[in-house]
N, C-alpha and C. Protein backbone atom coordinates (compact mmCIF):
# COMPACT_ATOMS: atom_id res chain seq x y z
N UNK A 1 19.73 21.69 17.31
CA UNK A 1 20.09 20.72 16.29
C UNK A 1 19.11 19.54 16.27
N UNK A 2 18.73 19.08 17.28
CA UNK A 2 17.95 18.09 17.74
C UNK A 2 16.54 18.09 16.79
N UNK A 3 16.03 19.48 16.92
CA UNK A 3 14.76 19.66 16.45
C UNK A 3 14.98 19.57 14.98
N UNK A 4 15.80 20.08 14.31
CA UNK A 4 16.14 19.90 12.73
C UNK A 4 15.77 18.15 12.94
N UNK A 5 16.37 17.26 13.31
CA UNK A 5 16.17 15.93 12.91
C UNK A 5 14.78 15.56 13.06
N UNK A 6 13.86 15.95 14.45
CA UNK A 6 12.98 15.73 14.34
C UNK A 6 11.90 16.63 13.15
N UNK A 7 11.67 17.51 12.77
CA UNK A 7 11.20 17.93 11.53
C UNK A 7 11.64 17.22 10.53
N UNK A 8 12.58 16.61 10.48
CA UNK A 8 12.99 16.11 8.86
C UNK A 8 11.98 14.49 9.15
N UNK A 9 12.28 14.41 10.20
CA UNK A 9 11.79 12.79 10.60
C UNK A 9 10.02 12.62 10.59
N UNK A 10 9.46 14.12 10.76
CA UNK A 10 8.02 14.57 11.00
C UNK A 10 7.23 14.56 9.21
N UNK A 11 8.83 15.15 8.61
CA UNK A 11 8.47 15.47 7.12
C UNK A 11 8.42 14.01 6.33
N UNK A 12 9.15 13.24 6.91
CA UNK A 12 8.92 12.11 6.22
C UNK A 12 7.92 11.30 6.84
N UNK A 13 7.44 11.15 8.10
CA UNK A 13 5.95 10.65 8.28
C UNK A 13 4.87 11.30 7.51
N UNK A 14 4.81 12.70 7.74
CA UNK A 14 3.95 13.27 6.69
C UNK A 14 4.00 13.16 5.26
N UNK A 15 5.21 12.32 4.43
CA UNK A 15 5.11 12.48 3.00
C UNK A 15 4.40 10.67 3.12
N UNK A 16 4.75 10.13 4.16
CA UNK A 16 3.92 8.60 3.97
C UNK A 16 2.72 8.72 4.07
N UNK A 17 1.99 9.88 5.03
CA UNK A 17 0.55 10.10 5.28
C UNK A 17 0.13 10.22 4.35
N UNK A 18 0.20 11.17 3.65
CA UNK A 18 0.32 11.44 2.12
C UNK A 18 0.10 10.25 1.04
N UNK A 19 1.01 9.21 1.12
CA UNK A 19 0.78 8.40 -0.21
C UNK A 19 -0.12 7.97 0.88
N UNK A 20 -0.19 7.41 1.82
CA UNK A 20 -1.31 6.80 2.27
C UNK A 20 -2.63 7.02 1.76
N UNK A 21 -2.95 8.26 1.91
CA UNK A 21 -4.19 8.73 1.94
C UNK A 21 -4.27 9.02 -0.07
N UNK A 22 -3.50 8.81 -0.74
CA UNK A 22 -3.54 9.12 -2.16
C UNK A 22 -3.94 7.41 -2.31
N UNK A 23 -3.31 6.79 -1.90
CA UNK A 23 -3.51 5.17 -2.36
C UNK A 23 -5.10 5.01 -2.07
N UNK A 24 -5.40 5.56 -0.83
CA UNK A 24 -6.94 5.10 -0.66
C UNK A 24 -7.74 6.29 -1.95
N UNK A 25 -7.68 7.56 -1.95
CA UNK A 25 -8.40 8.38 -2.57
C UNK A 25 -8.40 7.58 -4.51
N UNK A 26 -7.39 7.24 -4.34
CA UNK A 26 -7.01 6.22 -5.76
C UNK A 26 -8.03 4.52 -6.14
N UNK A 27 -8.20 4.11 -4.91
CA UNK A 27 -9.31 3.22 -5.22
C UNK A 27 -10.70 4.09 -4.12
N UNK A 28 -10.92 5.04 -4.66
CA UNK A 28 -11.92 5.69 -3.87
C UNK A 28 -12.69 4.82 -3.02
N UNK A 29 -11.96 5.02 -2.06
CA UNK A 29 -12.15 5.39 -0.95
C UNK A 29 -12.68 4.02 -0.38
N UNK A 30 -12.39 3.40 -1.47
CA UNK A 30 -13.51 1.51 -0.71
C UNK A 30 -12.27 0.10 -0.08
N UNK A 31 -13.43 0.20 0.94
CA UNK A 31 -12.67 -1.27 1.74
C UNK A 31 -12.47 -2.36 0.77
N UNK A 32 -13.52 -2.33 0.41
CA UNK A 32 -13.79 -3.24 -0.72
C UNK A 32 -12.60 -3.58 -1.31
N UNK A 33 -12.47 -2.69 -2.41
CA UNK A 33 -11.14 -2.36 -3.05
C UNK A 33 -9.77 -2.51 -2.02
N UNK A 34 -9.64 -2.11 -1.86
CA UNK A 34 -8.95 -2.77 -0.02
C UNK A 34 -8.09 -4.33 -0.04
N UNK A 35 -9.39 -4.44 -0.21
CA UNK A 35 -9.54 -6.26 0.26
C UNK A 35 -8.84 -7.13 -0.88
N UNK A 36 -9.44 -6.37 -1.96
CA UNK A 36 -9.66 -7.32 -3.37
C UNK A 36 -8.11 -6.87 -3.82
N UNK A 37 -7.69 -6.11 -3.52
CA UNK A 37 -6.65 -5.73 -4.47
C UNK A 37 -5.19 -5.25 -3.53
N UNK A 38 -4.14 -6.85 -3.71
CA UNK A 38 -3.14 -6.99 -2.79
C UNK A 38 -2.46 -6.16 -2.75
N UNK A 39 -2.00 -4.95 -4.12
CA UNK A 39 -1.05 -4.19 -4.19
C UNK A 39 -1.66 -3.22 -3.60
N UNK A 40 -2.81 -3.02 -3.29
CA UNK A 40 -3.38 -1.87 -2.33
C UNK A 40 -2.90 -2.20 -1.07
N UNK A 41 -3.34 -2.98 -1.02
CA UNK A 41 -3.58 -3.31 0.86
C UNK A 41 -1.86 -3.35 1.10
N UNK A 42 -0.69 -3.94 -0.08
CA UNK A 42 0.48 -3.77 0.45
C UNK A 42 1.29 -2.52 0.85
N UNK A 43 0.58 -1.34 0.41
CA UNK A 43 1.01 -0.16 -0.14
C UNK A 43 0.64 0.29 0.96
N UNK A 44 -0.72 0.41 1.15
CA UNK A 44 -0.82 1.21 2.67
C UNK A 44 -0.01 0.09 3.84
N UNK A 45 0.04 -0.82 3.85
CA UNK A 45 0.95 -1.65 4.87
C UNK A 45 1.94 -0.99 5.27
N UNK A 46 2.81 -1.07 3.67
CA UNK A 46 3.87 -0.76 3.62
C UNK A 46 4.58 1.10 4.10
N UNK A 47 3.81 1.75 3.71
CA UNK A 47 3.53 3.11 4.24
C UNK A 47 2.99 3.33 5.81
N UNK A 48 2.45 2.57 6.35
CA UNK A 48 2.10 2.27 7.80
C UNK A 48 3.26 2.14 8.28
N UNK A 49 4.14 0.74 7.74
CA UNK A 49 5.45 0.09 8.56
C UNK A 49 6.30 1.36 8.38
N UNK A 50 6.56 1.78 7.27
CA UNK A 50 7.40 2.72 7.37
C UNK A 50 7.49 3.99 8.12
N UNK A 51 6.21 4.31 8.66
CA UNK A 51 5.75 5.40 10.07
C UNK A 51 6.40 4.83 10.68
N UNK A 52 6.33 3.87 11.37
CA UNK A 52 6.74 2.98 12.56
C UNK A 52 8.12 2.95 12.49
N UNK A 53 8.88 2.70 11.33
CA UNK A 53 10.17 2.38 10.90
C UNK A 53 10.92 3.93 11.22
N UNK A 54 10.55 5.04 10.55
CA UNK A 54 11.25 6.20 10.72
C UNK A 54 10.91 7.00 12.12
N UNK A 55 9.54 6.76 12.88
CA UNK A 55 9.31 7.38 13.99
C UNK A 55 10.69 7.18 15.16
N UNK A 56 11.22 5.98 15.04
CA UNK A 56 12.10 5.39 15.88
C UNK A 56 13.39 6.62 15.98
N UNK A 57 13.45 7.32 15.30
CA UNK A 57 14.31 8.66 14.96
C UNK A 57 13.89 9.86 15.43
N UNK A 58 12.65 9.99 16.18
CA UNK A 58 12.64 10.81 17.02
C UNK A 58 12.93 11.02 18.56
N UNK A 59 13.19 12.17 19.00
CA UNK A 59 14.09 12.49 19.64
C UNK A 59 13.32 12.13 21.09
N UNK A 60 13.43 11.80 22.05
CA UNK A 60 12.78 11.28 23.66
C UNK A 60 11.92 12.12 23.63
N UNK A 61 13.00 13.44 23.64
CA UNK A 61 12.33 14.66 24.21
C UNK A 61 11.25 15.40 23.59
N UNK A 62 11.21 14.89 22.25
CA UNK A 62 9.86 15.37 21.52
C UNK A 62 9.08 14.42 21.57
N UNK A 63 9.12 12.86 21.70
CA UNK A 63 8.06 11.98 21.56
C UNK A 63 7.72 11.66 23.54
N UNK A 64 8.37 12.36 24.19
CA UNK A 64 7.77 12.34 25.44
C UNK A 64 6.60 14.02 25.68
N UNK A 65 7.19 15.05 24.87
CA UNK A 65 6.51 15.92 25.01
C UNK A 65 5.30 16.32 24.35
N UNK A 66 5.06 15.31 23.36
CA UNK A 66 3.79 14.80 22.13
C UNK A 66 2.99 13.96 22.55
N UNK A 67 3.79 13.07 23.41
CA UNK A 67 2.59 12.01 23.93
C UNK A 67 1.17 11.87 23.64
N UNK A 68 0.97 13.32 24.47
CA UNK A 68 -0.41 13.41 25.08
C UNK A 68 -1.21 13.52 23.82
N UNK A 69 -0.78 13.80 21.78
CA UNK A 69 -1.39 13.85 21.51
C UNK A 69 -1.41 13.07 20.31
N UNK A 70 0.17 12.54 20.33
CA UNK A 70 0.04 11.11 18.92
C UNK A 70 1.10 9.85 20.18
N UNK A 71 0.05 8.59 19.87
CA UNK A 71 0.82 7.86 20.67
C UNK A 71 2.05 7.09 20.16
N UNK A 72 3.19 7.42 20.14
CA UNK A 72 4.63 7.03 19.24
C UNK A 72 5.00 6.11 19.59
N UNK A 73 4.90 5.37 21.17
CA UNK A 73 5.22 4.08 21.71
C UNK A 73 4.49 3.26 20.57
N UNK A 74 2.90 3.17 20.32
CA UNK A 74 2.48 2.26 19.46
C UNK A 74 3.03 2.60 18.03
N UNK A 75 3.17 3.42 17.59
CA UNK A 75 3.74 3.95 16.27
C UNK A 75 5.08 3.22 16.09
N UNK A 76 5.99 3.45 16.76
CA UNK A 76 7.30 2.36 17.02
C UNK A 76 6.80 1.29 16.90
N UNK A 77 5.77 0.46 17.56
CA UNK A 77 5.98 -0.99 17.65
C UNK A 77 5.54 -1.23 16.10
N UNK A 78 4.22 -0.51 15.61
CA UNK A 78 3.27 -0.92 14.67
C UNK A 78 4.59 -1.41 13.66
N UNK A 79 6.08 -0.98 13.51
CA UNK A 79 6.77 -1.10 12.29
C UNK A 79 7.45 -2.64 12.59
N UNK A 80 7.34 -3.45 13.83
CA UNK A 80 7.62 -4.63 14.16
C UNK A 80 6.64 -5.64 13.70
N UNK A 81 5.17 -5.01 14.49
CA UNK A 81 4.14 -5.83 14.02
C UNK A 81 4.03 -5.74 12.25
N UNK A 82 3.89 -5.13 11.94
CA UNK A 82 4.10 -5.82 10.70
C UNK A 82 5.44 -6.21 9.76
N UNK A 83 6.16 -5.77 10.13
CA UNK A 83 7.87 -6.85 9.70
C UNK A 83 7.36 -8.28 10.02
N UNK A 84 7.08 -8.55 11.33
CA UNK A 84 7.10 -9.83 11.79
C UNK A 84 5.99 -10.91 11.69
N UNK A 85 4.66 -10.08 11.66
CA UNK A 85 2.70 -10.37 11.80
C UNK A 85 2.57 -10.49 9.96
N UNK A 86 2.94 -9.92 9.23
CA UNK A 86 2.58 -9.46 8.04
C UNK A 86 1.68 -10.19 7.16
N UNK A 87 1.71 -12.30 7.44
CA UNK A 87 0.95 -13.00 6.64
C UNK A 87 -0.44 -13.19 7.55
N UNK A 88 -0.54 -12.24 8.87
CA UNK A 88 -1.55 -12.67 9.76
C UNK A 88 -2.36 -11.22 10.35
N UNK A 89 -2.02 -10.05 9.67
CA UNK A 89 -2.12 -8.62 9.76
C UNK A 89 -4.15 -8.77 9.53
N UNK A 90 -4.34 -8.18 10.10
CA UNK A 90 -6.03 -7.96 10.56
C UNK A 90 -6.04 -6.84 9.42
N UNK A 91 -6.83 -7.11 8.09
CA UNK A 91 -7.11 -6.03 7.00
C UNK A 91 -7.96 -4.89 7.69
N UNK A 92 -8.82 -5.43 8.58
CA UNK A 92 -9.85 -4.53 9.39
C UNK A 92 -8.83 -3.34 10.22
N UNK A 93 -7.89 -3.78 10.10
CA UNK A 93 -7.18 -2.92 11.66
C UNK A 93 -6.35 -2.54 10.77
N UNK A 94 -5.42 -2.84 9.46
CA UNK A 94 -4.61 -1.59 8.97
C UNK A 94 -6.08 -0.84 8.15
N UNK A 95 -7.13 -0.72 7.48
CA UNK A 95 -7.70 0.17 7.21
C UNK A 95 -8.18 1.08 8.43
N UNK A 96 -8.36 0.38 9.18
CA UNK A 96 -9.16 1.83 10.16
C UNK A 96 -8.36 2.77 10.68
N UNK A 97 -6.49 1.81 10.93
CA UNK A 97 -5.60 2.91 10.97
C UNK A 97 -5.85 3.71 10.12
N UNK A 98 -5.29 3.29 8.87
CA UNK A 98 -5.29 4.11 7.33
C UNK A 98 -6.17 4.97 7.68
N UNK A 99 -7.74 4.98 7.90
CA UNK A 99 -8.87 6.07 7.73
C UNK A 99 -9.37 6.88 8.62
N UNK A 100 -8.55 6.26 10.17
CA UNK A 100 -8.33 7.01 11.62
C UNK A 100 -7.47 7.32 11.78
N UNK A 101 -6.69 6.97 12.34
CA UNK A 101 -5.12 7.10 12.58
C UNK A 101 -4.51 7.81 11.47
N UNK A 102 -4.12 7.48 10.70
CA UNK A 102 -3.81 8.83 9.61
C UNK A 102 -3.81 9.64 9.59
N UNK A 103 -4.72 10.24 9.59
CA UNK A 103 -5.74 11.72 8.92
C UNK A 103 -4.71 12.08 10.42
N UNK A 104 -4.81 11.75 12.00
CA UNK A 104 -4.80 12.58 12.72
C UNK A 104 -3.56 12.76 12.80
N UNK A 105 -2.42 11.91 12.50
CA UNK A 105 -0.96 12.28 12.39
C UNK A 105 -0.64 12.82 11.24
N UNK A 106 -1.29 12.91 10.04
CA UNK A 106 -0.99 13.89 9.48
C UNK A 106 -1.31 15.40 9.68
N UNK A 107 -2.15 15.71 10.73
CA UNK A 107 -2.74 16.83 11.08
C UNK A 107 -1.46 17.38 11.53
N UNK A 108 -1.26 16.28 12.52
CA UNK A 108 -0.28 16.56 13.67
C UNK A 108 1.07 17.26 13.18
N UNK A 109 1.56 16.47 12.24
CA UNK A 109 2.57 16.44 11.46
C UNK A 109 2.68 17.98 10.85
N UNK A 110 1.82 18.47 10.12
CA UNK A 110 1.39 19.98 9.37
C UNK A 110 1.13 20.96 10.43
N UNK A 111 0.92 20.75 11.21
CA UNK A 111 0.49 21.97 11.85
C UNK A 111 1.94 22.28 13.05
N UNK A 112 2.38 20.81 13.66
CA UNK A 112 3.43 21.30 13.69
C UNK A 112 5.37 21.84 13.92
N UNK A 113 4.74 21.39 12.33
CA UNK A 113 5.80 21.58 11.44
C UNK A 113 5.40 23.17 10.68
N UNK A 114 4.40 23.70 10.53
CA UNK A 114 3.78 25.01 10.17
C UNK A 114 4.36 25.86 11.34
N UNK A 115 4.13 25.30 12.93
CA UNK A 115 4.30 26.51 14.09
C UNK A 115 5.95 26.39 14.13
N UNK A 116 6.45 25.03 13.54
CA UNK A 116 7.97 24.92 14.05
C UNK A 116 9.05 24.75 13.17
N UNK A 117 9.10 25.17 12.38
CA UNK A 117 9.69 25.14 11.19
C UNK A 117 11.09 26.42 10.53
């Protein structure tokens, strides 16, 4: 039963990865654009916090046995730091999440949810 929640909880990080990575492909692909344009930069924020926000719903036993390859302790906090940081949030550090960090939890997320499903 356990694992049903965590897949549903996996499926909804992966549908945020998703707009994530559509919001950037949407102002192709520039920091620039980023910077200049608040409803961007709120959108991926906001899709960041919300990783952080729904990760908190996974189960010990899967975010102790994942560890080693998405770190969920910071994923949890990241949805504090920005609730609380939000007028003082480093633009440099949610894009490189966005263009690092992303890509690899959404990998994570698809593949498996592909083997475990």
């Amino acid at each position: 039963m356990r694992g049903n929640v965590d897949n549903l909880v996996l499926r909804k990080i992966l549908n945020y990865c998703e707009l994530i990575n559509k919001s950037i492909n949407g102002h192709n692909e520039s920091y620039e654009a980023f910077l200049e344009n608040q409803e961007f930069f709120a959108a991926v924020s906001m899709f960041q916090m919300q990783i952080g926000e729904v990760a908190k719903y996974l189960s010990n036993e899967f975010t102790e046995n994942t560890k080693a390859e998405i770190p969920w302790k910071d994923i949890k906090n990241m949805r504090n730091f920005f609730a609380h940081v939000y007028d003082d949030l480093d633009p440099q550090k949610v894009w490189n999440t966005a263009v690092n960090d992303i890509p690899v939890l959404k990998s994570f997320c698809e593949e498996y949810l592909k083997e475990n499903s």
